[in-house]
Protein backbone atom coordinates (compact mmCIF):
# COMPACT_ATOMS: atom_id res chain seq x y z
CA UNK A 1 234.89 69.83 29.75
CA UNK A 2 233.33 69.04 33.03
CA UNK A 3 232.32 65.79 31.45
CA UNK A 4 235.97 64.65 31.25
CA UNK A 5 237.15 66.02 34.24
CA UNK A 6 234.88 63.56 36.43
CA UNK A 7 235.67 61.16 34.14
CA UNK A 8 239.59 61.01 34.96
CA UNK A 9 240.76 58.44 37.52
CA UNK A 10 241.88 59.33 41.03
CA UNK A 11 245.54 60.59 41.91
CA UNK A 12 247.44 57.16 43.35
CA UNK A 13 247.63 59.18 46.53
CA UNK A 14 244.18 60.02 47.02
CA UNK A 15 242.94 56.36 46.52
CA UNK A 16 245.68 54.71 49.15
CA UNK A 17 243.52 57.45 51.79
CA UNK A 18 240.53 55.96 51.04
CA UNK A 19 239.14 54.01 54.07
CA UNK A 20 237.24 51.12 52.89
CA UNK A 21 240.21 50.38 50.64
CA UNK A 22 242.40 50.68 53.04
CA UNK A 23 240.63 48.61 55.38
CA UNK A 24 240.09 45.70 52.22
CA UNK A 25 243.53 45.23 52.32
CA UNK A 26 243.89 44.82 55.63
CA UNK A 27 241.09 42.43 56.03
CA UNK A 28 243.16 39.78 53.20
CA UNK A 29 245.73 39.12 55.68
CA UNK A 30 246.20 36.92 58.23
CA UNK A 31 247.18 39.72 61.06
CA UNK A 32 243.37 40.97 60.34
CA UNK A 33 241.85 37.97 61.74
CA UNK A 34 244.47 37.74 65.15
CA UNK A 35 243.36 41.65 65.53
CA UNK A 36 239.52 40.38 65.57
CA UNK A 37 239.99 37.74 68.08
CA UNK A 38 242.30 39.64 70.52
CA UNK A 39 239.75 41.12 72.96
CA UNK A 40 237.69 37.76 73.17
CA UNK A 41 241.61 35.83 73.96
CA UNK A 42 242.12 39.16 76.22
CA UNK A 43 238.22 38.46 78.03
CA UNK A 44 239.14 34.92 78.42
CA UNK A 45 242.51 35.33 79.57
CA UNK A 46 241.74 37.77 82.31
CA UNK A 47 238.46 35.93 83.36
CA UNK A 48 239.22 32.16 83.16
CA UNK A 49 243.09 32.06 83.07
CA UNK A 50 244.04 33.88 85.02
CA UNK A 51 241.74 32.82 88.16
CA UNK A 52 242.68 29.57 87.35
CA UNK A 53 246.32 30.23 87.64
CA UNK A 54 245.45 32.10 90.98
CA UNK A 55 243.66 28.64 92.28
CA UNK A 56 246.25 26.31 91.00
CA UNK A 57 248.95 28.80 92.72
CA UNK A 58 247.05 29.18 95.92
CA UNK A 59 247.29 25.31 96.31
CA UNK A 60 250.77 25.17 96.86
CA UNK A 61 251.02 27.66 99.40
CA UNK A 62 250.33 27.49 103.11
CA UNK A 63 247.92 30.87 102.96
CA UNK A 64 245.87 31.06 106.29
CA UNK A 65 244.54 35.09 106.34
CA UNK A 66 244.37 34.53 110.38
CA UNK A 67 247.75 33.11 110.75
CA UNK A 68 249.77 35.55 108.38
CA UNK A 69 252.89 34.00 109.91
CA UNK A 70 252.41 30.93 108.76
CA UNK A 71 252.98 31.47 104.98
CA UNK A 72 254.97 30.26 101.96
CA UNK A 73 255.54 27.78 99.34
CA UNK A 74 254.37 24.12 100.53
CA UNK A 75 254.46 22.35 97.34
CA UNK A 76 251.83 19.29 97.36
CA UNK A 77 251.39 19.12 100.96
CA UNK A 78 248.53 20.49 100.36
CA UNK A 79 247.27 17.82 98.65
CA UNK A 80 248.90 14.66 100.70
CA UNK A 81 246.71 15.99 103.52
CA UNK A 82 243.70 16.13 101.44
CA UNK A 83 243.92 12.62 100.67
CA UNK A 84 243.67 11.43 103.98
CA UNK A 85 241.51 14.14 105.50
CA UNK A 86 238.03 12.15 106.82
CA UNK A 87 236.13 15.16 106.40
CA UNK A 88 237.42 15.65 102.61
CA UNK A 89 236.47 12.31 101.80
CA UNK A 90 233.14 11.92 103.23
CA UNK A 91 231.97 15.46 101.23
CA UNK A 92 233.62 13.85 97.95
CA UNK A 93 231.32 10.69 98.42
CA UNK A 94 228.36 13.11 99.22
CA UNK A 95 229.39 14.86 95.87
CA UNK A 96 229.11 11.75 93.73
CA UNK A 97 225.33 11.53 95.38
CA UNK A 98 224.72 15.03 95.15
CA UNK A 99 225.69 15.16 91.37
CA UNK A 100 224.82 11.79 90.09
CA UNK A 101 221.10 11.91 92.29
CA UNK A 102 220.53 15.31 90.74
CA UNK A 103 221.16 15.02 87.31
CA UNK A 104 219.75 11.93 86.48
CA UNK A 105 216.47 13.27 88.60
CA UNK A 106 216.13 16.13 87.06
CA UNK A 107 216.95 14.94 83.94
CA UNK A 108 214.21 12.48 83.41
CA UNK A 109 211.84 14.96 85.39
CA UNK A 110 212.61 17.21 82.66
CA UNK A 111 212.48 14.67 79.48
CA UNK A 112 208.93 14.37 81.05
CA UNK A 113 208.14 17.53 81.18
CA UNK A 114 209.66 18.57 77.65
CA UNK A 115 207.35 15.84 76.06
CA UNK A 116 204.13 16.82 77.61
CA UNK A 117 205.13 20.56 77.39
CA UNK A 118 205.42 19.41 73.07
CA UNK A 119 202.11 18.45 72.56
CA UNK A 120 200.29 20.98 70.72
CA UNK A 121 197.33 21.71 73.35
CA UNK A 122 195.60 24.57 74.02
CA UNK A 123 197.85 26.48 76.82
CA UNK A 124 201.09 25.35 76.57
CA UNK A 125 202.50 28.49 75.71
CA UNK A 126 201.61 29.77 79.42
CA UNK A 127 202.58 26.50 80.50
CA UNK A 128 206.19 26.48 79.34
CA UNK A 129 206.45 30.00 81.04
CA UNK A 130 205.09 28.94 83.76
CA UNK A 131 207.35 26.14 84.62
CA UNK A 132 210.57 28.12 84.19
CA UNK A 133 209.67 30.14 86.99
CA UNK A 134 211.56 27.85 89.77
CA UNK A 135 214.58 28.08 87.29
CA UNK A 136 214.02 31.79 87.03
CA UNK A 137 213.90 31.92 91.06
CA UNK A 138 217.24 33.04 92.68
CA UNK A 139 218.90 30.15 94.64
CA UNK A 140 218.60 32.49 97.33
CA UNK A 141 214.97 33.42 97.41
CA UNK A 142 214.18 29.63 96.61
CA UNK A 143 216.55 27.76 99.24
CA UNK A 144 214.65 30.48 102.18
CA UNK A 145 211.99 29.61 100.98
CA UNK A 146 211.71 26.11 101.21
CA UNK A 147 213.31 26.54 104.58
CA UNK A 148 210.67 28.25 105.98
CA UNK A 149 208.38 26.04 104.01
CA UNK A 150 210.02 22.73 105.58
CA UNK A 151 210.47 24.30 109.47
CA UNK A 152 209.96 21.51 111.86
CA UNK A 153 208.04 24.33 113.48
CA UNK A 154 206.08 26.63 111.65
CA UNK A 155 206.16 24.87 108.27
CA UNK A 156 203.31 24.32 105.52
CA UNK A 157 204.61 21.23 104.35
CA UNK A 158 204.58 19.34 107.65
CA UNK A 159 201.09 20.94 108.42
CA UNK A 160 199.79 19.76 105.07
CA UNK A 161 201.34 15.85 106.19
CA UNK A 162 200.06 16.04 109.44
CA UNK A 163 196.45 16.86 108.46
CA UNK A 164 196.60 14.26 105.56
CA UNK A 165 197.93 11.65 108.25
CA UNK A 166 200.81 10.82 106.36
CA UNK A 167 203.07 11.68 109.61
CA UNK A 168 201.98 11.35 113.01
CA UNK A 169 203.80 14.94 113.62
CA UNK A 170 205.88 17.93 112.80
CA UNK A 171 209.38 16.18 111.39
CA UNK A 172 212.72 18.05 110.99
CA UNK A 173 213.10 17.11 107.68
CA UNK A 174 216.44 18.99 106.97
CA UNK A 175 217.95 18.55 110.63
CA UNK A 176 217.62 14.96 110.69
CA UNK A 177 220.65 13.14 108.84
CA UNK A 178 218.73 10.41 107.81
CA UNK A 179 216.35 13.02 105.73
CA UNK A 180 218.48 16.01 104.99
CA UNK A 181 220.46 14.47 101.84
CA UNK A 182 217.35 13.78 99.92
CA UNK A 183 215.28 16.34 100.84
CA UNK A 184 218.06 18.82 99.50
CA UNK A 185 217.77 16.46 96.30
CA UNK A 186 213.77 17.08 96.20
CA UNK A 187 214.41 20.77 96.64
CA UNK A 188 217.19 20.96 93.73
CA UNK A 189 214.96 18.68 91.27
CA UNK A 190 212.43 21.26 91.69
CA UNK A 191 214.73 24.63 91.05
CA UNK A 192 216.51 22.38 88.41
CA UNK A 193 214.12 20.38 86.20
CA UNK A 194 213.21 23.12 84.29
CA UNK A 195 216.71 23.92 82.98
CA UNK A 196 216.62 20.41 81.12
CA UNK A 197 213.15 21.08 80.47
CA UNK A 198 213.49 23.77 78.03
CA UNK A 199 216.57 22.89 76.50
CA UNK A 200 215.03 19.35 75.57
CA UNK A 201 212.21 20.98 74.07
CA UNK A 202 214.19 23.10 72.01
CA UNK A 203 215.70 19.85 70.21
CA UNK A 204 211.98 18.26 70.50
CA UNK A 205 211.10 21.00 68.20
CA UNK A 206 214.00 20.68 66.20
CA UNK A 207 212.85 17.39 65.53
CA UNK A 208 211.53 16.49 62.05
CA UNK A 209 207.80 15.33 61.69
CA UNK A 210 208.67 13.07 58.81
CA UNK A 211 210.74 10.59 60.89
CA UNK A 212 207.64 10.01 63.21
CA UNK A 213 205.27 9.31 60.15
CA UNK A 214 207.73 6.77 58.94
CA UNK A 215 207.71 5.22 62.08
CA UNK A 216 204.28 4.83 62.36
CA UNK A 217 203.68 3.67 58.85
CA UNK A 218 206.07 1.09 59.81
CA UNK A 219 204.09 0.52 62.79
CA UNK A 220 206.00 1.58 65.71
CA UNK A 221 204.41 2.60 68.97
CA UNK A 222 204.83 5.06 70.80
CA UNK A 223 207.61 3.42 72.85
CA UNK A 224 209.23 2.62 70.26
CA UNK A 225 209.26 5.86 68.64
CA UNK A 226 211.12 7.44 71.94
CA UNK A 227 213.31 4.94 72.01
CA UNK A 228 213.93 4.93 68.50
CA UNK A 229 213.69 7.91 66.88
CA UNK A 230 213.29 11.24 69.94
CA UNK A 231 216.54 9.73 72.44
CA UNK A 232 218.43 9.41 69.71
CA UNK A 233 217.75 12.64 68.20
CA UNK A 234 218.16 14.06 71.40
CA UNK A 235 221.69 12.90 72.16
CA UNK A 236 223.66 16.00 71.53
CA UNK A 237 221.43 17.60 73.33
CA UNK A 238 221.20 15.50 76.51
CA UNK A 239 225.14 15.34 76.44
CA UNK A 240 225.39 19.18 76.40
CA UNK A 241 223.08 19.79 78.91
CA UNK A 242 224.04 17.22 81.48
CA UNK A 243 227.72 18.45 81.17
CA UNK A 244 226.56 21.71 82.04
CA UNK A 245 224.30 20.85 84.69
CA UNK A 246 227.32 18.52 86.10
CA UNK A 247 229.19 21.46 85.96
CA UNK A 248 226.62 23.70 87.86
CA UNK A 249 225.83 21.18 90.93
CA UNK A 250 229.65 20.75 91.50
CA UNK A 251 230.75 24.50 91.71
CA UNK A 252 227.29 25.95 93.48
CA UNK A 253 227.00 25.21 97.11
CA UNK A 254 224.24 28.23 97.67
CA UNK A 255 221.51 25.98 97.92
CA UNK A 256 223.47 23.26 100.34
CA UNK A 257 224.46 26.17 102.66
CA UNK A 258 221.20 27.95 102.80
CA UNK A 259 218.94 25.04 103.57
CA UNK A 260 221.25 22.84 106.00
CA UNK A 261 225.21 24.99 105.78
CA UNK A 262 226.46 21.51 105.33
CA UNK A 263 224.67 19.38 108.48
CA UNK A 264 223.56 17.40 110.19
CA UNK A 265 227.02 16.30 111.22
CA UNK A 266 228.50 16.87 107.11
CA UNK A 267 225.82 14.66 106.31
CA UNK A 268 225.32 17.47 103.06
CA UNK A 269 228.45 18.52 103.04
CA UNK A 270 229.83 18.29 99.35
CA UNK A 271 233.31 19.46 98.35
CA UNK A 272 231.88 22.88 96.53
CA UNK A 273 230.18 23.68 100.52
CA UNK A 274 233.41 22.50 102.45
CA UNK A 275 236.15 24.25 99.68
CA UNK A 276 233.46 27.53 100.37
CA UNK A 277 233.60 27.31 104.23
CA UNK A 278 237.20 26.12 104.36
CA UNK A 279 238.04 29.68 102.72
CA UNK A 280 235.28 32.51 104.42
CA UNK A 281 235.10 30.86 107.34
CA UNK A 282 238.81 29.07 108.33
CA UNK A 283 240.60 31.64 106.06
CA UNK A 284 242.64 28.43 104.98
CA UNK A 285 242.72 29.23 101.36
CA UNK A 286 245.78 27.35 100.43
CA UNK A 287 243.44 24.10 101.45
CA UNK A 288 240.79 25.69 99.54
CA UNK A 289 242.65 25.96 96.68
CA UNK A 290 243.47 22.38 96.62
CA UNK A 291 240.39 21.37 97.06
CA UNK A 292 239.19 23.51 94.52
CA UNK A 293 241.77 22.24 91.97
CA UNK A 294 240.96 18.26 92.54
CA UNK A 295 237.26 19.22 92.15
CA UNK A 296 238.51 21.10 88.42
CA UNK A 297 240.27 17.70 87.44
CA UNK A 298 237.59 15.75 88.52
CA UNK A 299 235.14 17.99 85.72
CA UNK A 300 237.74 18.22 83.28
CA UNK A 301 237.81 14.06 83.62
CA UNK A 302 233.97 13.38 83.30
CA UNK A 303 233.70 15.65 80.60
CA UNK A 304 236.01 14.05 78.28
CA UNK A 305 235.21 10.34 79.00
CA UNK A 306 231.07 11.13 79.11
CA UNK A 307 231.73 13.12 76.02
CA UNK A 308 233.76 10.50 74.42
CA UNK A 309 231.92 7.77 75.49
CA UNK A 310 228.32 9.01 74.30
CA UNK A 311 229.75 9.43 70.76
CA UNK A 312 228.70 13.30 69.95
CA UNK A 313 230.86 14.36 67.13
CA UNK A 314 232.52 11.43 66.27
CA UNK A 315 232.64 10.52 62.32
């Protein structure tokens, strides 16, 4: 008897309070998958929309936090003055430098790198750790750093040229115009290389063996092979990491401001730096906010064309 009484099916009712079927049935609609995907639209919303809704709005307005008077809607005057400020277009000409200088530095400082760092010696697990560590450094530690290391004063770097004879004396490398735009370029290839670094040698890895064999059997050198057979393997990869490290040297003054705040004269100023003191230190963030929305455009504009003209994804 209690054989057949285990064997009867469940009361309708009982089975519809069951939560695994319950939640079955809600997983075979369409509803289900909106529900999954709200908080990630709700994270996104609140952290990139929004903020960029705040810029965009900012740039219309006359907002000056020490002249609380002079307030209100300004529509694109804003922007008219931008166009013919000297200062505005002097930092977006030092921007092109700044970004164009840096990446393609660092990026074949880091294709370098990636390729020795793939050879499978005897340390090069230490080594890849190793070289990470100026990546690792905070911009803020690192940009002090170097300052103190570059002082036309008390710096090691000068004393090390001095006693070499490759300068007759102590130099102020990042107060002299004519040596403060690239030495901020040295100073970023070194914090920066290793980003490209280890993302390169992540698709070096990823790289089949067999395609190398071929190409030597074939007799291809070793030139050949790079050109061949690793840049073109590496293409996604070098697009994906140059947008992002485009993306990084446009919005991060830090390192600018802590080594030369945008001297000798603007001669570092880039629009990231002048957008930054424009708001904290004139309290002019309607300006800012124009400035900060021609520098989104101008992103949102390389990234489609470089993307479209390398060819990732396309059938």
């Amino acid at each position: 008897m209690d054989r057949s009484l285990s064997s009867r099916p469940l009361p309708k009712n009982r089975m519809t309070l069951n939560p695994l079927a319950l939640l079955s049935r809600a997983s075979e609609g369409r509803r289900w998958a909106y529900l999954l995907i709200a908080p990630s639209l709700l994270l996104v919303l609140v952290v990139v929309i929004y903020p960029v809704l705040t810029g965009i709005s900012f740039s219309v307005q006359e907002l000056r936090l020490n002249r609380p008077n002079k307030t209100g809607f300004v529509g694109f005057a804003q922007y008219q003055t931008l166009f013919t400020d000297p200062v505005f277009l002097r930092t977006l000409g030092n921007s092109v430098i700044w970004v164009v200088g840096g990446v393609l530095s660092q990026l074949a400082l880091g294709l370098l790198t990636a390729l020795c760092l793939n050879r499978p010696l005897r340390g090069m697990r230490l080594a890849r750790i190793l070289i990470l560590l100026p990546w690792i450094l905070p911009t803020v530690v690192a940009g002090n750093m170097w300052a103190l290391m570059l002082d036309s004063r008390l710096g090691v770097i000068n004393d090390l040229l001095v006693k070499v004879g490759l300068i007759p004396r102590y130099y102020p490398w990042l107060a002299d115009a004519n040596t403060a735009f690239p030495t901020v370029l040295l100073v970023a290839l070194w914090q920066g290389f290793p980003f490209f670094t280890l993302l390169l040698l992540a698709g070096l890895q990823g790289i089949p063996d067999d395609l190398y064999e071929a190409a030597s059997v074939d007799g291809a050198t070793g030139w050949q092979q790079l050109t061949k057979v690793t840049l073109p393997m590496l293409t996604p990869v070098i697009v994906a990491v140059v947008v992002l490290r485009v993306i990084g040297l446009v919005n991060s003054p830090d390192l600018i401001i802590i080594l030369t705040g945008g001297g000798p004269g603007r001669a570092t100023e880039t629009l990231a730096s002048f957008a930054f003191k424009t708001a904290y230190s004139d309290f002019n963030f309607g300006y800012s906010g124009a400035i900060s929305v021609v520098m989104l455009v101008l992103l949102m504009l390389f990234t489609a064309v470089y993307v479209r003209l390398s060819g990732v994804g396309r059938a």
